[in-house]
N, C-alpha and C. Protein backbone atom coordinates (compact mmCIF):
# COMPACT_ATOMS: atom_id res chain seq x y z
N UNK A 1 -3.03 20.35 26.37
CA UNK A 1 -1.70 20.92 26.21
C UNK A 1 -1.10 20.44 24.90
N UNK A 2 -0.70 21.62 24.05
CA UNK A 2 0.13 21.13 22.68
C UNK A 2 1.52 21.91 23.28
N UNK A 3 2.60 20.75 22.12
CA UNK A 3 4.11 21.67 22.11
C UNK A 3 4.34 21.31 20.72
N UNK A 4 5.35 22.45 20.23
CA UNK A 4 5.75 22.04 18.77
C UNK A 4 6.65 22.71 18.42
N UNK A 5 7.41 21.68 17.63
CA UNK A 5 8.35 22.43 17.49
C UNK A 5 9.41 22.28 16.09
N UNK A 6 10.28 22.97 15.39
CA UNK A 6 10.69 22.20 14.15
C UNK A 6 12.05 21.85 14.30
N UNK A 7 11.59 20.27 13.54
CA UNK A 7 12.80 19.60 13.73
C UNK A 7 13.79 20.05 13.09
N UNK A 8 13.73 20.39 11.41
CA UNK A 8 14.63 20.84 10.47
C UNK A 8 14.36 21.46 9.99
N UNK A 9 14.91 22.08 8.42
CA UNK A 9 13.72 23.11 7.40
C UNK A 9 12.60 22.39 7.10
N UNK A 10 12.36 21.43 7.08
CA UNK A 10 10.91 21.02 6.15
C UNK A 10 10.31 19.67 7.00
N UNK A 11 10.49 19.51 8.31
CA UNK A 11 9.56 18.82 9.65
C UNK A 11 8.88 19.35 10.89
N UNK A 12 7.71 19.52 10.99
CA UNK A 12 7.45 20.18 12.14
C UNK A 12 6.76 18.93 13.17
N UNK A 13 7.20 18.63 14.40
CA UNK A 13 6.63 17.77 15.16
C UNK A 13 5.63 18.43 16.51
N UNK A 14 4.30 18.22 16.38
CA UNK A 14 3.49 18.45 17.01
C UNK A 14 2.84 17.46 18.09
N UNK A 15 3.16 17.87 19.44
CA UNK A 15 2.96 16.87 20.29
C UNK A 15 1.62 17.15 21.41
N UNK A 16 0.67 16.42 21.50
CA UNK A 16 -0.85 17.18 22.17
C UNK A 16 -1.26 15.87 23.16
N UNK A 17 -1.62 16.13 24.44
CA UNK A 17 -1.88 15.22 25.29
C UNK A 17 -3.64 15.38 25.43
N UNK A 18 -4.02 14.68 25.02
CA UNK A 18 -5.76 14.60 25.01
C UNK A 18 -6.15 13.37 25.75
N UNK A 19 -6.92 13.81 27.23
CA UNK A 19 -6.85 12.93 28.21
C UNK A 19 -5.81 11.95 28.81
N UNK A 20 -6.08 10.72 28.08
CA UNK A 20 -5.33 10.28 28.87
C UNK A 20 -4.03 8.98 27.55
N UNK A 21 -4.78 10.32 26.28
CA UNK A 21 -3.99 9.66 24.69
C UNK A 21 -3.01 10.76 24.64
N UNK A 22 -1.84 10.52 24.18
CA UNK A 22 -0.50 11.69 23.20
C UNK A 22 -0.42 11.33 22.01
N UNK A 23 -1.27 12.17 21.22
CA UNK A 23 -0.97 12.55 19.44
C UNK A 23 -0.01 13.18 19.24
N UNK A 24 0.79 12.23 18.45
CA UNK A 24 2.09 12.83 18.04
C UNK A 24 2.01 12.90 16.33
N UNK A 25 1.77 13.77 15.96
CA UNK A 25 2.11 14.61 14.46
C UNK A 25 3.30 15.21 13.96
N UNK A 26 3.63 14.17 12.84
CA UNK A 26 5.40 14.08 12.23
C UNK A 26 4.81 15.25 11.23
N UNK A 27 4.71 16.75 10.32
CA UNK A 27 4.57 17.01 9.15
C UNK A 27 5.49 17.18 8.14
N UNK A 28 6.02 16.68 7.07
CA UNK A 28 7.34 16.72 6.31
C UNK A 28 6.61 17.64 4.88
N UNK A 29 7.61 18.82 4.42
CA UNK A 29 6.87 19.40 3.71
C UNK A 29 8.08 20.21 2.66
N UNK A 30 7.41 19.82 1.55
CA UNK A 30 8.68 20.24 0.73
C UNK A 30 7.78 20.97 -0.39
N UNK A 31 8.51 22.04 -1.51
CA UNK A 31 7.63 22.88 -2.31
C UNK A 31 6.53 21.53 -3.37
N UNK A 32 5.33 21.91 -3.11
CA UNK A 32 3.89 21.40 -3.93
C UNK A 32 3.74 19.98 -3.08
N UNK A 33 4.64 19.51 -1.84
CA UNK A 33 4.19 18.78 -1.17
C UNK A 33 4.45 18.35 0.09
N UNK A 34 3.12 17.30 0.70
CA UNK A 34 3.13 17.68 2.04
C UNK A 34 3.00 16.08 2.83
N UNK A 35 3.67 15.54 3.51
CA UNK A 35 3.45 14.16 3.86
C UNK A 35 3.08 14.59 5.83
N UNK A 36 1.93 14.02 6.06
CA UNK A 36 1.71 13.60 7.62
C UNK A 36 1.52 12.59 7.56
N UNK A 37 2.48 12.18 9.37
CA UNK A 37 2.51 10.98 9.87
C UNK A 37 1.79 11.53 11.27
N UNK A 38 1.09 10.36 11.51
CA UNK A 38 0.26 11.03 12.95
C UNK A 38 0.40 9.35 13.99
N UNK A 39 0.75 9.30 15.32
CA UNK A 39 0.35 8.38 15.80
C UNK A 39 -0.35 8.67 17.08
N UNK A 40 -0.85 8.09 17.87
CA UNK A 40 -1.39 8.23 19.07
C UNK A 40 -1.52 7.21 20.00
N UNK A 41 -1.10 7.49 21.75
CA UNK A 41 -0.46 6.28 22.38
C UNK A 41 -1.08 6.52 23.59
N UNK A 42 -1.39 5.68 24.18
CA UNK A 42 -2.45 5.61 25.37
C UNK A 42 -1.18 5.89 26.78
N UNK A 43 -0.65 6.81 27.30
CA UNK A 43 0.25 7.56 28.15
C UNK A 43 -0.54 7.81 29.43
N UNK A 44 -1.57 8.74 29.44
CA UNK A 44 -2.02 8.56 30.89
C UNK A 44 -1.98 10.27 30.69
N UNK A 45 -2.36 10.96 31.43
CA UNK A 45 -2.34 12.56 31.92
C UNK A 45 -0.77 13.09 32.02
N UNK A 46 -0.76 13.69 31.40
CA UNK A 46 0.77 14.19 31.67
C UNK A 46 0.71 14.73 32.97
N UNK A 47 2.05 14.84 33.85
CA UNK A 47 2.60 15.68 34.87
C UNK A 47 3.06 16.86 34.89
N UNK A 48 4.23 16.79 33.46
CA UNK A 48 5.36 17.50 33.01
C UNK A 48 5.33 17.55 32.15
N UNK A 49 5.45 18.76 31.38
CA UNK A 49 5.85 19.22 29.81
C UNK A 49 6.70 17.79 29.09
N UNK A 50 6.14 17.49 27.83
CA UNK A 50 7.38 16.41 27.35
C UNK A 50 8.47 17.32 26.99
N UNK A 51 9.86 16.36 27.30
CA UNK A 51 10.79 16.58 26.53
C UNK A 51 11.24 15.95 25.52
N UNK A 52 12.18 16.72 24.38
CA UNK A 52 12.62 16.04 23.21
C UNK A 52 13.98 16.33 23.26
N UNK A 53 14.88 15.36 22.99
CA UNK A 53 16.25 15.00 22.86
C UNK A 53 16.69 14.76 21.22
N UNK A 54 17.43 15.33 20.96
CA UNK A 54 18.06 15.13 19.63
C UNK A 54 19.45 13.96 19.76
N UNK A 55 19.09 12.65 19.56
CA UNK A 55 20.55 11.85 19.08
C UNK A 55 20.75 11.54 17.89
N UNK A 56 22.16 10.62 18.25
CA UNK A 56 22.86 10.47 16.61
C UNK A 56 21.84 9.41 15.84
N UNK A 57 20.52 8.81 16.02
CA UNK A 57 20.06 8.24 15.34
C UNK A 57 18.40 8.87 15.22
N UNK A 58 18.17 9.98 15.90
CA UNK A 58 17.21 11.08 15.60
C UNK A 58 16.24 11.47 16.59
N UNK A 59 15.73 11.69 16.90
CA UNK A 59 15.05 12.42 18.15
C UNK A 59 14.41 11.28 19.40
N UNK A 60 14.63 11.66 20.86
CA UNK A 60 13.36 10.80 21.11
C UNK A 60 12.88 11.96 22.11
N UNK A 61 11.16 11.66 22.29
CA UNK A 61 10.56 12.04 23.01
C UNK A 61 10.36 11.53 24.58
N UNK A 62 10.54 12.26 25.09
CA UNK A 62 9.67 11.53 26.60
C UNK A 62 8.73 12.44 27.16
N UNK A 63 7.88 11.70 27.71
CA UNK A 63 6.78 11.91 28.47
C UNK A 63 6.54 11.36 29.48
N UNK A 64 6.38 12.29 30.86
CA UNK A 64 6.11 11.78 32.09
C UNK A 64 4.43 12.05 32.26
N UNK A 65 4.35 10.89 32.75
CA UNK A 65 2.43 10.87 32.88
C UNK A 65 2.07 10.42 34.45
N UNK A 66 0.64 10.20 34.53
CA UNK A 66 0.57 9.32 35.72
C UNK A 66 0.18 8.08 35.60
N UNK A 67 0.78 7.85 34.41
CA UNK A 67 0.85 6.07 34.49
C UNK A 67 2.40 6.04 34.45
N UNK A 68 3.43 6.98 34.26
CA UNK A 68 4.80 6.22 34.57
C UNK A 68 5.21 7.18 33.10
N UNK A 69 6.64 6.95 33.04
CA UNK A 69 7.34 7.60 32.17
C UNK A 69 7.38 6.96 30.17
N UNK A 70 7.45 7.64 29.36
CA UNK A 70 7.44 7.00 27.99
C UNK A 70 8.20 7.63 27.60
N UNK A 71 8.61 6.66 26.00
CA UNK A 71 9.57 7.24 25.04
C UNK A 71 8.94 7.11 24.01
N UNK A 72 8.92 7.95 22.96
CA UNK A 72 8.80 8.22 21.68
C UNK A 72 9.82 7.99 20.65
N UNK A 73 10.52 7.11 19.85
CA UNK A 73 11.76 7.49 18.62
C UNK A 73 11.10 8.01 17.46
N UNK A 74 11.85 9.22 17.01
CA UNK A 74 11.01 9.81 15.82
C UNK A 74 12.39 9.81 15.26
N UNK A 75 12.13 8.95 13.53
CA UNK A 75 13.27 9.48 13.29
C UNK A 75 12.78 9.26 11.14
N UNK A 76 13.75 10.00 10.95
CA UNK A 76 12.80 10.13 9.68
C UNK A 76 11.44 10.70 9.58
N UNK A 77 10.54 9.88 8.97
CA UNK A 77 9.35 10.15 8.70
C UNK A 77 8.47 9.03 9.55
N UNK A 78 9.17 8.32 10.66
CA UNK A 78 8.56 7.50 11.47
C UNK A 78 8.40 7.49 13.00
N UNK A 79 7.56 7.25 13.28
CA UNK A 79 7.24 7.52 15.25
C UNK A 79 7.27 6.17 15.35
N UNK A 80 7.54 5.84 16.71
CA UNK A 80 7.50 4.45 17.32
C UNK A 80 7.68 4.90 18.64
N UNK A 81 7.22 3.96 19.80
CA UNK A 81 7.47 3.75 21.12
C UNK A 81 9.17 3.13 21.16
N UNK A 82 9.43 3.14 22.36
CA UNK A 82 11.28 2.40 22.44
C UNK A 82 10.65 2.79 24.12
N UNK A 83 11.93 1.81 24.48
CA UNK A 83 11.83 1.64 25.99
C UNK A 83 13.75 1.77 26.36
N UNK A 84 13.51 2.29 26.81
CA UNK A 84 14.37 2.92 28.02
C UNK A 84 15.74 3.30 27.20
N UNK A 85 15.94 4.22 26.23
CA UNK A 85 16.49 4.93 25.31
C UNK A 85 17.96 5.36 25.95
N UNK A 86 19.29 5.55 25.38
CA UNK A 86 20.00 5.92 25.60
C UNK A 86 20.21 7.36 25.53
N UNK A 87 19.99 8.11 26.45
CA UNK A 87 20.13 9.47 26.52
C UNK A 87 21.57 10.70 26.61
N UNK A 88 22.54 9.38 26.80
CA UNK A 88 23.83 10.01 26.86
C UNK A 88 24.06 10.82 25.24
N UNK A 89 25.07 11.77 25.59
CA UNK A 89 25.18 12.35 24.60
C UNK A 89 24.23 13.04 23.60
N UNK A 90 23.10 12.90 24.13
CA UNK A 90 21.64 13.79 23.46
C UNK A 90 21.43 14.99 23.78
N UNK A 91 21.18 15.74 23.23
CA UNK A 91 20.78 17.44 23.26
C UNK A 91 19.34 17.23 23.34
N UNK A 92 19.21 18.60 24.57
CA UNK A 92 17.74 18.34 24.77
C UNK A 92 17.52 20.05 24.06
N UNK A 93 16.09 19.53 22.81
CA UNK A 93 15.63 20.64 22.20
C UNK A 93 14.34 21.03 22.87
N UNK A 94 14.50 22.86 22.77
CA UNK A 94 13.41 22.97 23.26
C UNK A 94 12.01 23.31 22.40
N UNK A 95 10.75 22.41 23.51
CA UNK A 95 9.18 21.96 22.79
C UNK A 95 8.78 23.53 23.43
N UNK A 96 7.98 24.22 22.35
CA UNK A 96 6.96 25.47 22.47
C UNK A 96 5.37 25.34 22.58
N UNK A 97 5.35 25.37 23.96
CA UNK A 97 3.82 25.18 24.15
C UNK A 97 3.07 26.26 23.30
N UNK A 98 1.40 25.41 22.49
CA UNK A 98 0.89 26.29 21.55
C UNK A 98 -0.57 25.51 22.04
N UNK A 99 -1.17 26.35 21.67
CA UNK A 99 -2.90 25.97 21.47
C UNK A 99 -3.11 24.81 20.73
N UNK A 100 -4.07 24.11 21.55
CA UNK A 100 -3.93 22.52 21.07
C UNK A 100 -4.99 22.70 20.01
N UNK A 101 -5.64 23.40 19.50
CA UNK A 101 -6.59 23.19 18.53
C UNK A 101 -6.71 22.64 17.15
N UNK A 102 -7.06 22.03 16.85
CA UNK A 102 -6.89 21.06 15.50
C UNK A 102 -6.94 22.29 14.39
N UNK A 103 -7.73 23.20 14.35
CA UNK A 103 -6.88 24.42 13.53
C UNK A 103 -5.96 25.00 13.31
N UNK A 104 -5.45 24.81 13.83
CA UNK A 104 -4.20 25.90 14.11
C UNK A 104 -3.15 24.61 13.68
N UNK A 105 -3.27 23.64 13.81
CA UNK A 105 -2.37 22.69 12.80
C UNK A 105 -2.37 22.77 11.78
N UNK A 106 -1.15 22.18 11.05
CA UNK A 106 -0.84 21.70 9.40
C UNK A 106 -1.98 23.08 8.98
N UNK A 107 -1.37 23.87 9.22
CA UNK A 107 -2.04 25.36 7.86
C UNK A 107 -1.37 25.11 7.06
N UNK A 108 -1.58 24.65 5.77
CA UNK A 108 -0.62 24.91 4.75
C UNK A 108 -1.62 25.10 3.32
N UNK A 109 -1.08 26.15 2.79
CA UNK A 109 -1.89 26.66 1.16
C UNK A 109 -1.22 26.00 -0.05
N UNK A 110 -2.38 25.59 -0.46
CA UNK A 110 -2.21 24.93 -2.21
C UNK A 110 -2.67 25.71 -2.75
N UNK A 111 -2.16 26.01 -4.33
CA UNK A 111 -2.18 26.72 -5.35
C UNK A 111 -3.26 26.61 -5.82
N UNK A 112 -4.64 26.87 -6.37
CA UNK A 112 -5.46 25.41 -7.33
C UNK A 112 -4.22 25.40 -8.68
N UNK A 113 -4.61 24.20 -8.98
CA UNK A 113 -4.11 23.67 -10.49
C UNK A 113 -4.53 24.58 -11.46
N UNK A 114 -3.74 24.79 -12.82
CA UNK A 114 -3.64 25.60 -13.40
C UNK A 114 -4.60 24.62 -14.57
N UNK A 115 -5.79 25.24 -15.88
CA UNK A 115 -6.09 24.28 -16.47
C UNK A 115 -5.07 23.48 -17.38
N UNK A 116 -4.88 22.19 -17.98
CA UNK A 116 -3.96 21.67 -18.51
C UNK A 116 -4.27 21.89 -20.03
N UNK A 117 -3.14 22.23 -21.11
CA UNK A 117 -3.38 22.12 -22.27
C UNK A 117 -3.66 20.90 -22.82
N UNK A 118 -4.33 20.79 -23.84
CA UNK A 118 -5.00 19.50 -24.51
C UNK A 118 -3.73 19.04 -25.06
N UNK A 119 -3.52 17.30 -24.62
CA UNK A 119 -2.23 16.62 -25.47
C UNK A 119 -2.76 16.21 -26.88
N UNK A 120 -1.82 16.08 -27.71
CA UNK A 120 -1.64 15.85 -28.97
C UNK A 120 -0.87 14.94 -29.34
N UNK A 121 -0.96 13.66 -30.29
CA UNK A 121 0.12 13.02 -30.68
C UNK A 121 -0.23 12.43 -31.83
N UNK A 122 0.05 12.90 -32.79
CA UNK A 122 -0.27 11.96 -34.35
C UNK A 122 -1.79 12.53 -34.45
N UNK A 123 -3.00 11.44 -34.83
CA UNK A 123 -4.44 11.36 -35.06
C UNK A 123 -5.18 11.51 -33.66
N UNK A 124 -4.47 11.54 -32.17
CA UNK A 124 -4.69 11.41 -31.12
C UNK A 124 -5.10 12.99 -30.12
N UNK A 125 -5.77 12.96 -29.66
CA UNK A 125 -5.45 13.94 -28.89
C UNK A 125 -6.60 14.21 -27.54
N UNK A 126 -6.12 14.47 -26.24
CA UNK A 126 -7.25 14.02 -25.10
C UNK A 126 -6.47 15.80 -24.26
N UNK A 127 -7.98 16.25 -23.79
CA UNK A 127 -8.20 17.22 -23.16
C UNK A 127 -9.26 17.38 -21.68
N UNK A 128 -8.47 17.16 -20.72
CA UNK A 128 -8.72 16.54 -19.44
C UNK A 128 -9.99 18.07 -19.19
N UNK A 129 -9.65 18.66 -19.74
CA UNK A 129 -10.62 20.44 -18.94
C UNK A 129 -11.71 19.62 -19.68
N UNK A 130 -12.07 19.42 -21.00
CA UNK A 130 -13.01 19.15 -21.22
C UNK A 130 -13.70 17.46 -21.40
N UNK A 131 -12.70 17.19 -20.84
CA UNK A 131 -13.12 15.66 -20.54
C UNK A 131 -13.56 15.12 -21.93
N UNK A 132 -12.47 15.04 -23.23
CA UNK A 132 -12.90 14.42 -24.05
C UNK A 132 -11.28 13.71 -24.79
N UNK A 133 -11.66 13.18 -25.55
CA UNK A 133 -10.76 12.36 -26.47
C UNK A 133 -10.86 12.09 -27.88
N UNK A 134 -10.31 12.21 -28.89
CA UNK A 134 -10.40 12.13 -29.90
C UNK A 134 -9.41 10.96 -30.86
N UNK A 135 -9.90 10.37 -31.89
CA UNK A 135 -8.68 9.72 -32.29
C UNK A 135 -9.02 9.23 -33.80
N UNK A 136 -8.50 9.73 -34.70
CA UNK A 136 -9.11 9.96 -35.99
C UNK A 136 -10.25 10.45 -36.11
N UNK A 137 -11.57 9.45 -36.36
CA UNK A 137 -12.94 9.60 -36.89
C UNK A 137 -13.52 9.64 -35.46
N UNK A 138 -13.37 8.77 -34.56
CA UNK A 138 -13.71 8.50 -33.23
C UNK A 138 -13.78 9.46 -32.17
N UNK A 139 -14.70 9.99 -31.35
CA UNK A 139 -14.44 10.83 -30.13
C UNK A 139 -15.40 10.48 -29.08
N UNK A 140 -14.67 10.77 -28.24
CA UNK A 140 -15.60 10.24 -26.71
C UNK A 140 -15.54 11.75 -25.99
N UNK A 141 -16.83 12.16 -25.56
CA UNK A 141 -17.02 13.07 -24.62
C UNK A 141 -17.50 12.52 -23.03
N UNK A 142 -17.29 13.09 -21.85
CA UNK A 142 -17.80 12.57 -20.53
C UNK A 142 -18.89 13.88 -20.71
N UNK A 143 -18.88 14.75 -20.86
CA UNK A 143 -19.48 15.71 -20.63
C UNK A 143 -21.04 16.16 -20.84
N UNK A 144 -20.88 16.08 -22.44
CA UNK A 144 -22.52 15.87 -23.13
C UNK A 144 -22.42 14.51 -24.21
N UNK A 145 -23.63 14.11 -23.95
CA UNK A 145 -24.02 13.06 -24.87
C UNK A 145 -23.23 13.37 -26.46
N UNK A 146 -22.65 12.33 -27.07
CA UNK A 146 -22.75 12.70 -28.72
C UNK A 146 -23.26 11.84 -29.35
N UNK A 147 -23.91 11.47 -30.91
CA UNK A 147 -23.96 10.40 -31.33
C UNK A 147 -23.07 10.19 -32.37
N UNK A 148 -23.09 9.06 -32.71
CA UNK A 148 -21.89 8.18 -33.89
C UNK A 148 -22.31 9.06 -34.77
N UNK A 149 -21.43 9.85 -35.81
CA UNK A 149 -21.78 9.70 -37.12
C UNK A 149 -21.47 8.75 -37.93
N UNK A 150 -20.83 7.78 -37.90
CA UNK A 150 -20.24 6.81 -38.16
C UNK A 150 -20.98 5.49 -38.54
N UNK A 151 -20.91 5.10 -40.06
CA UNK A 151 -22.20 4.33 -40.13
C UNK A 151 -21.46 2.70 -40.38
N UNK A 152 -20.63 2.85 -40.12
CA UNK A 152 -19.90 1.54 -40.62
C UNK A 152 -19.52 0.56 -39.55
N UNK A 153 -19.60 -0.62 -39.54
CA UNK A 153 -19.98 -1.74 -38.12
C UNK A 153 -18.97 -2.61 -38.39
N UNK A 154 -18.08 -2.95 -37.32
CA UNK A 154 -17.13 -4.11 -37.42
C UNK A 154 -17.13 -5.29 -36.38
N UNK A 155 -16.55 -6.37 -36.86
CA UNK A 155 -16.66 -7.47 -35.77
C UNK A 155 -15.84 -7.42 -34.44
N UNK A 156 -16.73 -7.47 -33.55
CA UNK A 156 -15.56 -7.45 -32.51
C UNK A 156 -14.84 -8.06 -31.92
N UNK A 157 -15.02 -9.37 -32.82
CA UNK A 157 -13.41 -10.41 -32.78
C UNK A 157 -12.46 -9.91 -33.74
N UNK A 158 -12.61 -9.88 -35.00
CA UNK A 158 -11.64 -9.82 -35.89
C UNK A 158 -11.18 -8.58 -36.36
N UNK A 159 -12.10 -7.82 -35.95
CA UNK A 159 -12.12 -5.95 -36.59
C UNK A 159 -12.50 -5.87 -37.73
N UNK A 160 -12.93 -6.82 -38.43
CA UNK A 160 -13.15 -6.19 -40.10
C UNK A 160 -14.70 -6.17 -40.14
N UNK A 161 -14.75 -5.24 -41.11
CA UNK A 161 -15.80 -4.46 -41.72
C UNK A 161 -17.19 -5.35 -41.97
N UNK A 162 -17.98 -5.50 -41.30
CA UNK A 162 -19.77 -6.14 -41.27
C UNK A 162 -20.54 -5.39 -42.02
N UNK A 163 -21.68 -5.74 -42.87
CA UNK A 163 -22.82 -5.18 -43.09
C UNK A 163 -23.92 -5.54 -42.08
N UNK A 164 -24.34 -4.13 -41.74
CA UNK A 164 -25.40 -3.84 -40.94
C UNK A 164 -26.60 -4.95 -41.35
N UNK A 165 -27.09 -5.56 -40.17
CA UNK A 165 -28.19 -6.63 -40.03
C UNK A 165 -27.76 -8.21 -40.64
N UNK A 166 -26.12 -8.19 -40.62
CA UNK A 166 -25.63 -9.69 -40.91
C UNK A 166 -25.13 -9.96 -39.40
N UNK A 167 -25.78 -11.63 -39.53
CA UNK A 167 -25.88 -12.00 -38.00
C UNK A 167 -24.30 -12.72 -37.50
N UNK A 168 -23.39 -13.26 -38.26
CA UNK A 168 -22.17 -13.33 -38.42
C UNK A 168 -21.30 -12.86 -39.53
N UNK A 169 -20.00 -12.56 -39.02
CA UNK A 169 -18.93 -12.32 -39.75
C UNK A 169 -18.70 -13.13 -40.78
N UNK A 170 -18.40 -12.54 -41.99
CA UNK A 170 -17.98 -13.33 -42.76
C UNK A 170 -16.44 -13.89 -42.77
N UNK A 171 -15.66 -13.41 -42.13
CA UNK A 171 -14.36 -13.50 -41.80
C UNK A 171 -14.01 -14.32 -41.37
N UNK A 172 -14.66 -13.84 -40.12
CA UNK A 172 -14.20 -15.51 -38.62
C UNK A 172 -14.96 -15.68 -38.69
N UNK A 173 -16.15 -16.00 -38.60
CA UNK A 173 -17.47 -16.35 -38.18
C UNK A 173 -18.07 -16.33 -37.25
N UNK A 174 -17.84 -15.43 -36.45
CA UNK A 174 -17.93 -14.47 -35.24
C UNK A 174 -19.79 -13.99 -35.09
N UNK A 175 -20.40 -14.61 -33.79
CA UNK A 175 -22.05 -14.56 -34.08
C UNK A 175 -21.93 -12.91 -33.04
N UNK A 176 -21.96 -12.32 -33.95
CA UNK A 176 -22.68 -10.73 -33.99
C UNK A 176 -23.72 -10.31 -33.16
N UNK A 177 -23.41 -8.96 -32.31
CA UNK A 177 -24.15 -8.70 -31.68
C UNK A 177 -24.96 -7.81 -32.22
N UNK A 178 -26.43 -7.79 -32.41
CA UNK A 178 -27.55 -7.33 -33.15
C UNK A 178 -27.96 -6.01 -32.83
């Protein structure tokens, strides 16, 4: 047995008794995004449809089972158990029994991403579609192999300029990797 039902414009709470567990699914969903909260609580076989109550500090659920009665507080973007809840003054909303199938949940469509234009800044510039980077003389590809054209070797302590096949820097004196 599923019920569900929406809390506001952009929460839908989905409540499903599977044996002798109640999955309770918070979904909060606003344009390009989508937050689920899911918990699940060892209740026992339901008897009776749960009910949901709307108070001034945000919904609670109950559920009668055959292990005894429960409460649910949902409030925000959070579920918790609570014991023996103040019900005065609560509006009871009504839960719409639906097909418990894990499909028929959280349908929701994403756009794909659009490709991104290549950034630019000064001598700089990195292009995520093609997975590369550039920066003056220097470029790194992920994509295909490149080699250096670049024939000039520096220390990689100090940065300055080495001749090829000197075993330290003349600078710092930095022992060179060969």
């Amino acid at each position: 047995m599923a019920y569900t039902v929406n809390l506001n414009g952009n929460q839908q709470l989905t409540v499903i008794n599977q044996r002798i567990q109640t999955l309770i699914t918070l979904v909060s969903s606003s344009p390009g995004q989508q937050q689920n909260q899911s918990s699940s609580f060892t209740t026992g076989n339901w008897i009776a449809p749960p009910q949901l109550y709307k108070t001034a500090s945000g919904f609670i659920l109950q559920i009668n089972s055959d292990r005894g009665q429960h409460f649910v507080l949902i409030q925000a973007n959070s579920i918790s158990t609570t014991t023996n809840p103040s019900l005065q003054n609560a509006v009871s909303v009504n839960l719409e029994n639906t097909p418990d199938t894990p499909s028929n949940q959280n349908n929701v469509e994403f756009e794909p991403m659009k490709p991104m234009q290549p950034m630019k800044m000064g001598n700089m510039s990195m292009d995520i579609n093609t997975m590369s980077m550039q920066m003056g003389n220097m470029s790194m590809n992920l994509k295909k192999e490149q080699k250096s054209t670049s024939t000039k070797a520096f220390c990689s302590q100090c940065g300055e300029k080495v001749k090829r096949g000197d075993r330290f820097c003349s600078s710092c004196g930095h022992k060179l990797d060969s």
